[in-house]
Protein backbone atom coordinates (compact mmCIF):
# COMPACT_ATOMS: atom_id res chain seq x y z
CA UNK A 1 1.40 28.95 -31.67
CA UNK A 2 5.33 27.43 -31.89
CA UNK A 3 6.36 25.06 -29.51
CA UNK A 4 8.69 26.40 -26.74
CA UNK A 5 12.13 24.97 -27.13
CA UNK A 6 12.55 25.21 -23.59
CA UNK A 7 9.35 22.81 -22.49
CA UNK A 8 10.89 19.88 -24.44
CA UNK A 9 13.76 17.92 -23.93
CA UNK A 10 15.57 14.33 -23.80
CA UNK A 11 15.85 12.40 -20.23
CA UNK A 12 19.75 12.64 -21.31
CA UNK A 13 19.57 15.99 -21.34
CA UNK A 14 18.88 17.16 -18.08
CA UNK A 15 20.51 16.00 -15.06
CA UNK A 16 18.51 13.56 -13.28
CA UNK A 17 19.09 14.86 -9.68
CA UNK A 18 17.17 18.22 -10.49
CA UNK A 19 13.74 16.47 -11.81
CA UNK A 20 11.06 14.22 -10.41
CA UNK A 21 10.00 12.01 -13.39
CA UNK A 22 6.14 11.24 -14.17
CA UNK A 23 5.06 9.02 -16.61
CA UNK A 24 1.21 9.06 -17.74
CA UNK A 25 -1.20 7.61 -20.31
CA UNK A 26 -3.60 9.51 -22.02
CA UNK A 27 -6.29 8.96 -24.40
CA UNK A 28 -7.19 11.81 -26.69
CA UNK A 29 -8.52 13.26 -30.00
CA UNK A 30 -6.29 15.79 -29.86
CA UNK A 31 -4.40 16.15 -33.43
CA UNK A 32 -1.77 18.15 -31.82
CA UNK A 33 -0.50 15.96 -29.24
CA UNK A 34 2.95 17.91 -28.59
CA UNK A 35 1.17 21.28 -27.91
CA UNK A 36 -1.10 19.17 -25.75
CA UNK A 37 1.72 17.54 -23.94
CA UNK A 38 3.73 20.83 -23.75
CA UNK A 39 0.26 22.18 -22.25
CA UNK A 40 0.10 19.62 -19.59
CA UNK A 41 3.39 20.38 -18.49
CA UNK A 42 3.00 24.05 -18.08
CA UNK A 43 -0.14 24.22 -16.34
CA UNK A 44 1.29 21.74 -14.09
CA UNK A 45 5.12 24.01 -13.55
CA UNK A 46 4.99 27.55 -14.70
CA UNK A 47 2.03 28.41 -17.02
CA UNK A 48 -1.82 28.89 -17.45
CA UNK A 49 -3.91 29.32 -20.50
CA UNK A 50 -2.88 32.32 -21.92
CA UNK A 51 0.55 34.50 -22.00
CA UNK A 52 1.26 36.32 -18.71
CA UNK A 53 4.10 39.22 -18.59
CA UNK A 54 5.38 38.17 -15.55
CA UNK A 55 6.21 34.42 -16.74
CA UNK A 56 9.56 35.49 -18.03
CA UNK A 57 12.02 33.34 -19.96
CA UNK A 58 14.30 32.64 -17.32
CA UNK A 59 11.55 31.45 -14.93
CA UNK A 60 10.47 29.05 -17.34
CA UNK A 61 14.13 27.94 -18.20
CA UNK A 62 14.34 27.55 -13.92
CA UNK A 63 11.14 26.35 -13.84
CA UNK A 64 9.07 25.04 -15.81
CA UNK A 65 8.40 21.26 -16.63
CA UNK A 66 10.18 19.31 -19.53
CA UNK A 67 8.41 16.85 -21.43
CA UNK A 68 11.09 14.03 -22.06
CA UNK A 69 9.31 11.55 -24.10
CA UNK A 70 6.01 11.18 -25.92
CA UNK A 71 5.30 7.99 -27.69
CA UNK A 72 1.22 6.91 -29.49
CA UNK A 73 0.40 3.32 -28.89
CA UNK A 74 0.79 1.83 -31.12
CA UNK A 75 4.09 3.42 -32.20
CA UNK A 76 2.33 5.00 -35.58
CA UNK A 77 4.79 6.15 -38.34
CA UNK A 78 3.82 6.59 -41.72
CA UNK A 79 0.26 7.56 -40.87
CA UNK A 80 -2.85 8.35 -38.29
CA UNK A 81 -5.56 5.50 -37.95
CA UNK A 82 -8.86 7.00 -38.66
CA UNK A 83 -10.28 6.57 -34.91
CA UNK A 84 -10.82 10.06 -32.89
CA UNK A 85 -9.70 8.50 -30.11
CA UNK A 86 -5.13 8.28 -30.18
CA UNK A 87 -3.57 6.26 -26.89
CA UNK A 88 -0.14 8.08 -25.66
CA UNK A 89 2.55 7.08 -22.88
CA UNK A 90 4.87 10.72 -22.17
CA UNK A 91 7.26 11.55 -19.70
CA UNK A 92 7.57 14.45 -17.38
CA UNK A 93 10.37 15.78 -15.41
CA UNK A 94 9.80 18.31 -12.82
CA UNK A 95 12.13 20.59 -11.16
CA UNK A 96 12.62 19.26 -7.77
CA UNK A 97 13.18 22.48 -6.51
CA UNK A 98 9.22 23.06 -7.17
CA UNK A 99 8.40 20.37 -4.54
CA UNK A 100 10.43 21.07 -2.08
CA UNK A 101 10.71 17.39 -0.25
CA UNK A 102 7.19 16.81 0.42
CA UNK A 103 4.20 14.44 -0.47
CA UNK A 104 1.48 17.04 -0.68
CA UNK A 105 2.81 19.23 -3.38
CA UNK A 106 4.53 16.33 -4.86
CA UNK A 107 1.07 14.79 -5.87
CA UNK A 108 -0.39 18.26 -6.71
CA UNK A 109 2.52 18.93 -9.29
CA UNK A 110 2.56 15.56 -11.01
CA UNK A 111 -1.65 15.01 -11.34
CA UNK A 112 -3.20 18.11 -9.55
CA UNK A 113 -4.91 20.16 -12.11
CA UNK A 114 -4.51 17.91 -14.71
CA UNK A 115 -6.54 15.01 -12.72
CA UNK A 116 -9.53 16.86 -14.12
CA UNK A 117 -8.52 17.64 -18.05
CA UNK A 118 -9.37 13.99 -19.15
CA UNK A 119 -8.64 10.39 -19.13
CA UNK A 120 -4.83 10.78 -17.96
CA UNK A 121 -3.76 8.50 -15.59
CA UNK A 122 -0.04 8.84 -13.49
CA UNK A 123 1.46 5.41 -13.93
CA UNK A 124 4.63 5.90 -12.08
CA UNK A 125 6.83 8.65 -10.14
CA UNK A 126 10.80 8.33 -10.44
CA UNK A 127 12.44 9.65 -7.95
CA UNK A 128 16.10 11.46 -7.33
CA UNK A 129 18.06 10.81 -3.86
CA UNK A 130 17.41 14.28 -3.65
CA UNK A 131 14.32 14.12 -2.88
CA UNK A 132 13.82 10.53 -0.80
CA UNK A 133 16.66 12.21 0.98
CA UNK A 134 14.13 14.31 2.80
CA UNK A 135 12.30 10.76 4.35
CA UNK A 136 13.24 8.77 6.85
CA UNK A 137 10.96 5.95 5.38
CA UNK A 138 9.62 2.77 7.73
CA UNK A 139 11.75 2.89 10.93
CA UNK A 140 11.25 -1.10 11.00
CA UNK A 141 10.43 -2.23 7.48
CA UNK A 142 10.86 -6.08 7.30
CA UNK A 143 13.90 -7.12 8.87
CA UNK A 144 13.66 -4.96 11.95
CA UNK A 145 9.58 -6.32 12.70
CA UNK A 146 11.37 -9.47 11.91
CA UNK A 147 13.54 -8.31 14.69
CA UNK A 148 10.96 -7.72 17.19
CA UNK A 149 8.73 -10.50 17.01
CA UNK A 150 11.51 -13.13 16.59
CA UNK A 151 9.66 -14.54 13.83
CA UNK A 152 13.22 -15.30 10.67
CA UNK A 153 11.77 -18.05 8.31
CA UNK A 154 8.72 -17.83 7.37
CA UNK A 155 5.57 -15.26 6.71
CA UNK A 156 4.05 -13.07 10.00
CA UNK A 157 0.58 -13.90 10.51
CA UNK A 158 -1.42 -11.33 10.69
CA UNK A 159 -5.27 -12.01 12.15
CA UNK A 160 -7.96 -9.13 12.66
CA UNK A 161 -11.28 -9.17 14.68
CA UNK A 162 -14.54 -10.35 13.46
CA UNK A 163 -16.79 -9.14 13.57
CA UNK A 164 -15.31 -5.61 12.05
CA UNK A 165 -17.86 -3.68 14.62
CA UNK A 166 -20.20 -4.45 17.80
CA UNK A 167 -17.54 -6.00 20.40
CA UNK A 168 -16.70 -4.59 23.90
CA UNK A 169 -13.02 -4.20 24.51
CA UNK A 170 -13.39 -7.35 27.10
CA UNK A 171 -14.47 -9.39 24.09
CA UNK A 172 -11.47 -8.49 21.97
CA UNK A 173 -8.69 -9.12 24.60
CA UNK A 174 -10.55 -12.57 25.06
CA UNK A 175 -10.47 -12.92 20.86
CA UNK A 176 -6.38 -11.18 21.16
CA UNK A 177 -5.29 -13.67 23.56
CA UNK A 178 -6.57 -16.69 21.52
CA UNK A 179 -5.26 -15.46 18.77
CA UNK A 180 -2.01 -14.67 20.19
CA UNK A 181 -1.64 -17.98 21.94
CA UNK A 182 -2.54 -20.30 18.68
CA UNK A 183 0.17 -18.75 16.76
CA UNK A 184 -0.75 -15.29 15.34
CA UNK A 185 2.27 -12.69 15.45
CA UNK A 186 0.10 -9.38 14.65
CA UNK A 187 -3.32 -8.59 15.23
CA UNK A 188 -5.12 -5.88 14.20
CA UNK A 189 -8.16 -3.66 14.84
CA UNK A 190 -10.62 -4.00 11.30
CA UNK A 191 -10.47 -0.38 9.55
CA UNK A 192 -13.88 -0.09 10.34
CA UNK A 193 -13.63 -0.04 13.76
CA UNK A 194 -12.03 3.56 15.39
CA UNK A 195 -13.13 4.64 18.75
CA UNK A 196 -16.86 4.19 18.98
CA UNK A 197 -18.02 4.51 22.61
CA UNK A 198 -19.07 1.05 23.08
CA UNK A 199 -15.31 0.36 22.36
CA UNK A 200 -13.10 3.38 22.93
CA UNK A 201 -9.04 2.92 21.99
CA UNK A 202 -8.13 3.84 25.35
CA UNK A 203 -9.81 0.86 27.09
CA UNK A 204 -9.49 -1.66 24.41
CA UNK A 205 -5.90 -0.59 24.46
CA UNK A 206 -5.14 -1.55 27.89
CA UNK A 207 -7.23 -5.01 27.77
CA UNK A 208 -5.54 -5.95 24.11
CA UNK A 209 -1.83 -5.33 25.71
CA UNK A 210 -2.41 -7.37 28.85
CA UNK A 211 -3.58 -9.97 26.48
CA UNK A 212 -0.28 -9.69 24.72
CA UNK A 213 1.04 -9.89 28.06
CA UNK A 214 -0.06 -13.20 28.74
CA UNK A 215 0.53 -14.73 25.46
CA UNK A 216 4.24 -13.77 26.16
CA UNK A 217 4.12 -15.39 29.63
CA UNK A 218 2.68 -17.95 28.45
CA UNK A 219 4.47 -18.73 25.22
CA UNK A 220 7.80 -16.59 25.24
CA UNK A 221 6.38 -15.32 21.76
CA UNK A 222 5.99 -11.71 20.98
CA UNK A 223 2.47 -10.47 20.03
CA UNK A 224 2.03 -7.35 18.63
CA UNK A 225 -1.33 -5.51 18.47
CA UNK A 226 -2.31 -3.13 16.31
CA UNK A 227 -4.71 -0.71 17.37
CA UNK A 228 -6.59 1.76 15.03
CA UNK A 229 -5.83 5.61 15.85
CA UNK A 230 -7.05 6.36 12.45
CA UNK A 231 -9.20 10.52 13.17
CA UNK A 232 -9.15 13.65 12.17
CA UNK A 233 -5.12 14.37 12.43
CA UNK A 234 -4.60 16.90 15.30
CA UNK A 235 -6.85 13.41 17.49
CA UNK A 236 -4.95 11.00 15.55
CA UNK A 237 -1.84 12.47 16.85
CA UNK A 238 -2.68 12.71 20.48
CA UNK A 239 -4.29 8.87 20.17
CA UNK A 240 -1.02 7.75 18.59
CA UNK A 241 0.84 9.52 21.53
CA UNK A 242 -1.15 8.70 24.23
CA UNK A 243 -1.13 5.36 23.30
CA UNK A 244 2.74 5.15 22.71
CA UNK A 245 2.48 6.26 26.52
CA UNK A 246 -0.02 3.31 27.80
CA UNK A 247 2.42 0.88 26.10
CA UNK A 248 1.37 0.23 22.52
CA UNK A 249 3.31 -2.00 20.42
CA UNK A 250 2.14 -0.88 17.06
CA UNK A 251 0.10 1.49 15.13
CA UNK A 252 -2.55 0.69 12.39
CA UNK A 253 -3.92 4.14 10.41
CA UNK A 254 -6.36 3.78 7.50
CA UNK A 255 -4.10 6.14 5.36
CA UNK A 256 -5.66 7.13 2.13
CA UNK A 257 -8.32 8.79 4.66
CA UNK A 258 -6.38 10.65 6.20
CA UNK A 259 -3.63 11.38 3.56
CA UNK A 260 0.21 10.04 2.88
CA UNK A 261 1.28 13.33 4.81
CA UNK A 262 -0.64 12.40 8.17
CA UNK A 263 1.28 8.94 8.01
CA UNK A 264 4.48 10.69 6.74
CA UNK A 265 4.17 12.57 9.97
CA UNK A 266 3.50 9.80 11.74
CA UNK A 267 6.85 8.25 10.65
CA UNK A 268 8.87 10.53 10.73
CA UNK A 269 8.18 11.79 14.22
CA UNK A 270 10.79 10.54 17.08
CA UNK A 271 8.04 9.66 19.51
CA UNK A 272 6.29 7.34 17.31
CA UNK A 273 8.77 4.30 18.42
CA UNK A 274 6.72 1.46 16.86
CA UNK A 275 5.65 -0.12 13.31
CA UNK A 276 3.13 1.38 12.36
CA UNK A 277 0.41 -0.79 9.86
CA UNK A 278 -1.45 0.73 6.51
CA UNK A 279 -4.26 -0.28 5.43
CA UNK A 280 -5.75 0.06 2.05
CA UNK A 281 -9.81 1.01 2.53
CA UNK A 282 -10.53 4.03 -0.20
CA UNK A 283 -7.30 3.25 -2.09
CA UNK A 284 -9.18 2.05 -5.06
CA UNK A 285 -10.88 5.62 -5.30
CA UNK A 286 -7.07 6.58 -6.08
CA UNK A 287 -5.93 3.60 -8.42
CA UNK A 288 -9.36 1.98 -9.20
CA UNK A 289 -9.98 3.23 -12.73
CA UNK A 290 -7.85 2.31 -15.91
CA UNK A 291 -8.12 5.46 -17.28
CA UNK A 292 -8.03 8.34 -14.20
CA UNK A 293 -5.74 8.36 -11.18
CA UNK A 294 -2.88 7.05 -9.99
CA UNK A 295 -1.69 3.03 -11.00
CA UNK A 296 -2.29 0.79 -7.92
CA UNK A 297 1.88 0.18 -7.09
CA UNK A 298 2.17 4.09 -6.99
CA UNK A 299 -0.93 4.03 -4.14
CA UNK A 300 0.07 0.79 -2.45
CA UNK A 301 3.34 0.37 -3.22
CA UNK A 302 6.15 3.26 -3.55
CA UNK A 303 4.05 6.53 -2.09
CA UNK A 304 3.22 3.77 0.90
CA UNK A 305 6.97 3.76 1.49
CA UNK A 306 7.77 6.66 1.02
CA UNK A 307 5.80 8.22 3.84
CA UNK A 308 6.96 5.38 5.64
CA UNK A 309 4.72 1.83 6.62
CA UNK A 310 6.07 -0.46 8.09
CA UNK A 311 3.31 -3.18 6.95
CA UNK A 312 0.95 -2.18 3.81
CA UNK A 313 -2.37 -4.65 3.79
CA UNK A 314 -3.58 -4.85 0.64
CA UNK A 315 -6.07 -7.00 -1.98
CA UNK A 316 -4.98 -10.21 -3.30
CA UNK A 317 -5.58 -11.59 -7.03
CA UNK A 318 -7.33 -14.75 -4.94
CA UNK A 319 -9.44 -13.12 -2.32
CA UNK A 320 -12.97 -11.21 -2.19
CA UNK A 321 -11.50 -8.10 -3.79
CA UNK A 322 -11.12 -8.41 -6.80
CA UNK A 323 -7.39 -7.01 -8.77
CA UNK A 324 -5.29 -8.17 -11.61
CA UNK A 325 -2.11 -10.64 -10.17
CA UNK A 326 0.52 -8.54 -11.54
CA UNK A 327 -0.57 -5.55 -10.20
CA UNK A 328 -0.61 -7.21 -6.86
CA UNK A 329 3.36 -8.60 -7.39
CA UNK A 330 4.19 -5.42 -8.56
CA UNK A 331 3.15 -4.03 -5.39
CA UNK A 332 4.98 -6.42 -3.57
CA UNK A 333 8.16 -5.51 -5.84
CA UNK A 334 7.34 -1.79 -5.25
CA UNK A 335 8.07 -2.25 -1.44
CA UNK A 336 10.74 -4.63 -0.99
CA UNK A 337 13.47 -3.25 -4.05
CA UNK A 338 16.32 -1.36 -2.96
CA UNK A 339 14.75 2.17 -2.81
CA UNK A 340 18.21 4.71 -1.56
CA UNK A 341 18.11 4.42 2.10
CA UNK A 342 14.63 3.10 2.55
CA UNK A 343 14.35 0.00 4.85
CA UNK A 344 12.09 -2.76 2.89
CA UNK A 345 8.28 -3.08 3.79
CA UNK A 346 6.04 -6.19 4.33
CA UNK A 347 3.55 -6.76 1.56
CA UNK A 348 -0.15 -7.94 3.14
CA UNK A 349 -1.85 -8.97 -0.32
CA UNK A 350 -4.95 -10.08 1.75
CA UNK A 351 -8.93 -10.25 1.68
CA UNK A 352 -10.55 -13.44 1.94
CA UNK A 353 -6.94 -15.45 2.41
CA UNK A 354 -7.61 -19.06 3.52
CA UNK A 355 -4.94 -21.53 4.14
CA UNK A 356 -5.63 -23.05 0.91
CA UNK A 357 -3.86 -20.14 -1.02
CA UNK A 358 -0.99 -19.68 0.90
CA UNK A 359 1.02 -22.37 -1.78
CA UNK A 360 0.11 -19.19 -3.99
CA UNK A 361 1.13 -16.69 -1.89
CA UNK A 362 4.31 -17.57 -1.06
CA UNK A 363 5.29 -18.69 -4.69
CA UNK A 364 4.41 -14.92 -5.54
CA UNK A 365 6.09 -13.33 -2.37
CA UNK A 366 8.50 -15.80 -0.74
CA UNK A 367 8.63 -15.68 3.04
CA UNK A 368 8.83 -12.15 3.34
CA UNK A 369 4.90 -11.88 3.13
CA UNK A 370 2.26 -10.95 5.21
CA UNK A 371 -0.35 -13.71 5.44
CA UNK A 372 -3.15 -11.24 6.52
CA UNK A 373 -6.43 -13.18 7.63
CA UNK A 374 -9.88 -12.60 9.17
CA UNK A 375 -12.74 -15.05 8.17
CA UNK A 376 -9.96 -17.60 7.62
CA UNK A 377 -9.06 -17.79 11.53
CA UNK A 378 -12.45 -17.10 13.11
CA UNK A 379 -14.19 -19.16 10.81
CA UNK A 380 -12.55 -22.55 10.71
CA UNK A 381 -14.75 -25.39 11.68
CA UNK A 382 -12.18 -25.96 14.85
CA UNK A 383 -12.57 -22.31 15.84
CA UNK A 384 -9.76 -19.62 16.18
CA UNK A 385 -6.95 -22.30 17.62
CA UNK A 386 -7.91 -24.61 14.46
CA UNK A 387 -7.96 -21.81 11.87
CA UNK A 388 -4.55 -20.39 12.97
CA UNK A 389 -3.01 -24.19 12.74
CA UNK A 390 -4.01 -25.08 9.76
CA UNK A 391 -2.58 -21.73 8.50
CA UNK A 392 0.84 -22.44 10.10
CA UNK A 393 0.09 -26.15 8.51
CA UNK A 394 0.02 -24.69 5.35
CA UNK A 395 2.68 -22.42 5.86
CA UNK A 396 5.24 -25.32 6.89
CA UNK A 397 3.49 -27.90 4.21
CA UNK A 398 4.82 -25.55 0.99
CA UNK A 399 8.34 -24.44 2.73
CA UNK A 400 8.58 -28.59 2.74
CA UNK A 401 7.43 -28.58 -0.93
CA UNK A 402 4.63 -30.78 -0.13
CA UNK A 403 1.42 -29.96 -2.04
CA UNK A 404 -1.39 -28.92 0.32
CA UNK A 405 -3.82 -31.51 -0.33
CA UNK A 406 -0.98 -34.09 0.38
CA UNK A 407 -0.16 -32.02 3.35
CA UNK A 408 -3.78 -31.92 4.51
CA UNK A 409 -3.96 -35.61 4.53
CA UNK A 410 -1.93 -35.39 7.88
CA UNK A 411 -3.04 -32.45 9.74
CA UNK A 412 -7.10 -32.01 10.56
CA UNK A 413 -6.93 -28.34 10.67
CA UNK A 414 -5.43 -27.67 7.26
CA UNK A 415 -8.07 -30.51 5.71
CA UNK A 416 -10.65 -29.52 7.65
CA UNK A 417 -9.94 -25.72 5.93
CA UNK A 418 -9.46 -27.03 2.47
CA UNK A 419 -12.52 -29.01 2.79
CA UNK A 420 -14.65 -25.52 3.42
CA UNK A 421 -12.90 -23.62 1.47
CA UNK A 422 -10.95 -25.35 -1.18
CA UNK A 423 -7.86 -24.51 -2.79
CA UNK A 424 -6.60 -21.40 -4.95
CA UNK A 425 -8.51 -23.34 -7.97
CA UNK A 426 -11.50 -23.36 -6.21
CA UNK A 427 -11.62 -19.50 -4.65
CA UNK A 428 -12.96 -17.63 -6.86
CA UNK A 429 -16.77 -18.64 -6.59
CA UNK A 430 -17.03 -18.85 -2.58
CA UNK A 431 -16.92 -14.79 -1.93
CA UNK A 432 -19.78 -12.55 -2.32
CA UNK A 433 -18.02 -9.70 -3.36
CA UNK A 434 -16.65 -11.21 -6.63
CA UNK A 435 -19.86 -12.72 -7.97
């Protein structure tokens, strides 16, 4: 069967406003890659298997896919290696006007169908203002949680409780005001912990903010909490309200469980006044493979934005999850480059940070970085007061440009953290999870 002329194009050919761009790998034995290619794109616009009447040519000139680009790795010319097995990159363009300004059916055009025809994986989605028009994106991103917590030169600590599970709300506004009053600007609930009944979100709710209370009256510093509303979505939605009503300063949702629409909604809705946090658990069942699924900046990074985070928590190259360090900066790129109107987003590469990374955090991310940490606050030989000193030790020692085992020769907490923990050269070995 002949190629339609229609199907394929050239990216200068069409005009960019009218097509959402995907760009995949593939691995295949195919030895007709362009009628595979040109299959992939109709099953995913206008077609199916076989001829239907009602598929008429001016339906598929409307709407039906193009396939822009289609190119073997390596770039084979004068003949086919003799392994079954060819490697492609191609490019996509779908009519915008199938999607109609939404995440759902954004995702199920691009990878839907096709998510289960082989080892094809969606590296990246380009985007026309037509589109991102339709989001209103993070209504604080970085500068304006900057903003609120007063916090202008240097990362915003973030600290959750540990352990995840098992507390009583009195225990956490105890571990919250601690916390708040050594020098952590965000703490969160752990994913893992929603609204069991020996810890409901109501009451922890109301203990956690008169904790933040007294930090402020304490310290003049603004402490913002957190709390997980993360349920099934018509719940999550009445949590998130309700709590907006008893005062809460920020959201946290656990959002690849309950889908980038649910936190799209989230965002987008006029009610929801505060940043709201994302956190990454069941995000590597989306990126985790090199062959299937979506790249990791797609998951973490631009999608994230899209439907509007504030903050994005996510694994580090140097902590107990294990991921490759570019894909973690690209992340980090993914969220803070001009993206049309949306505002910029605080990258959390986290997991097992202790203060004797943070010289490698910030040379990756700068100041505008979330230093996200757990068992590196509440497990410090001095306790929590030591654990968040030595990171704000740390923090100070590398804006100085003063390495941190020079630094630590001044300050107990930061040596006393390097001396459990080590430095980035000596991570690797000390977390269960990697070995």
């Amino acid at each position: 069967m002949r190629l339609d002329p229609k199907v394929f194009s050239v990216f200068e050919g069409i005009n960019s406003e009218d097509y959402i761009l995907g760009l995949y790998y593939m691995e295949a034995e195919s030895t007709d890659i362009l009628k595979k290619v040109e299959a992939i794109a109709l099953e995913q616009s206008t077609g199916t298997w076989v001829p239907v009447s009602e598929e008429t040519p001016e339906i598929r000139e409307k709407y039906s896919a193009r396939v822009l680009a289609i190119h073997e790795i390596p770039s084979y010319e004068d003949a086919l290696p003799e392994e079954k097995v060819r490697k492609f990159i191609f490019l996509i363009g779908f009519p915008v006007a199938n999607i109609n300004g939404q995440i759902p059916q954004l995702l199920t055009a691009l990878y839907g169908n096709i998510s289960m025809a082989g080892k094809i994986k969606l590296l990246d989605i380009f985007l026309p203002e037509s589109f991102v028009k339709n989001f209103n994106g993070p209504k604080f991103g970085i500068e304006g949680l900057r903003e609120l917590l007063g916090v202008q030169h240097r990362p915003v600590i973030v600290a959750m409780f540990k352990p995840c599970v098992g507390m009583e709300p009195k225990t956490l506004g105890k571990l919250l005001y601690e916390m708040g009053v050594g020098g952590v600007d965000i703490i969160k609930d752990d994913e893992l912990l929603a609204d069991p009944q020996f810890c409901p979100v109501e009451q922890r709710l109301d203990i956690c903010l008169k904790a933040c209370d007294k930090v402020h009256s304490e310290t003049g510093r603004k402490v913002l909490y957190a709390i997980n509303i993360t349920d099934n979505l018509d719940v999550m939605f009445k949590k998130a309200k309700s709590a907006i009503k008893q005062g809460a300063n920020c959201l946290m949702v656990n959002v690849y469980t309950v889908s980038f629409s649910a936190m799209s909604a989230l965002a987008e809705d006029s009610q929801i006044n505060v940043p709201i946090l994302a956190h990454p658990d069941f995000a590597g069942a989306l990126f985790g493979s090199p062959n299937y699924g979506l790249t990791s900046s797609l998951v973490l990074g631009k999608l994230a934005r899209l439907s509007g985070a504030d903050m994005v928590i996510y694994p580090s190259y140097f902590g107990k999850v294990p991921m490759v360090k570019e894909r973690v900066i690209r992340i980090g790129q993914e969220l803070t480059s001009p993206f049309y109107h949306l505002k910029r987003v605080f990258p959390g590469p986290s997991a097992g940070l202790h203060p004797g990374v943070i010289d490698k955090l910030m040379d990756d991310f700068g100041i505008d970085v979330l230093v996200g940490a757990g068992g590196g606050v509440h497990g410090h030989p001095m306790g929590i007061s030591g654990g968040v000193k030595a990171f704000h030790q740390a923090i100070e020692a590398v804006k100085s440009g003063v390495p941190l085992k020079e630094a630590a020769k001044n300050n107990k907490e930061l040596k006393l953290a390097i001396e459990k923990w080590g430095t980035f050269e000596d991570t690797s070995h000390i977390f269960d999870l990697t070995k």
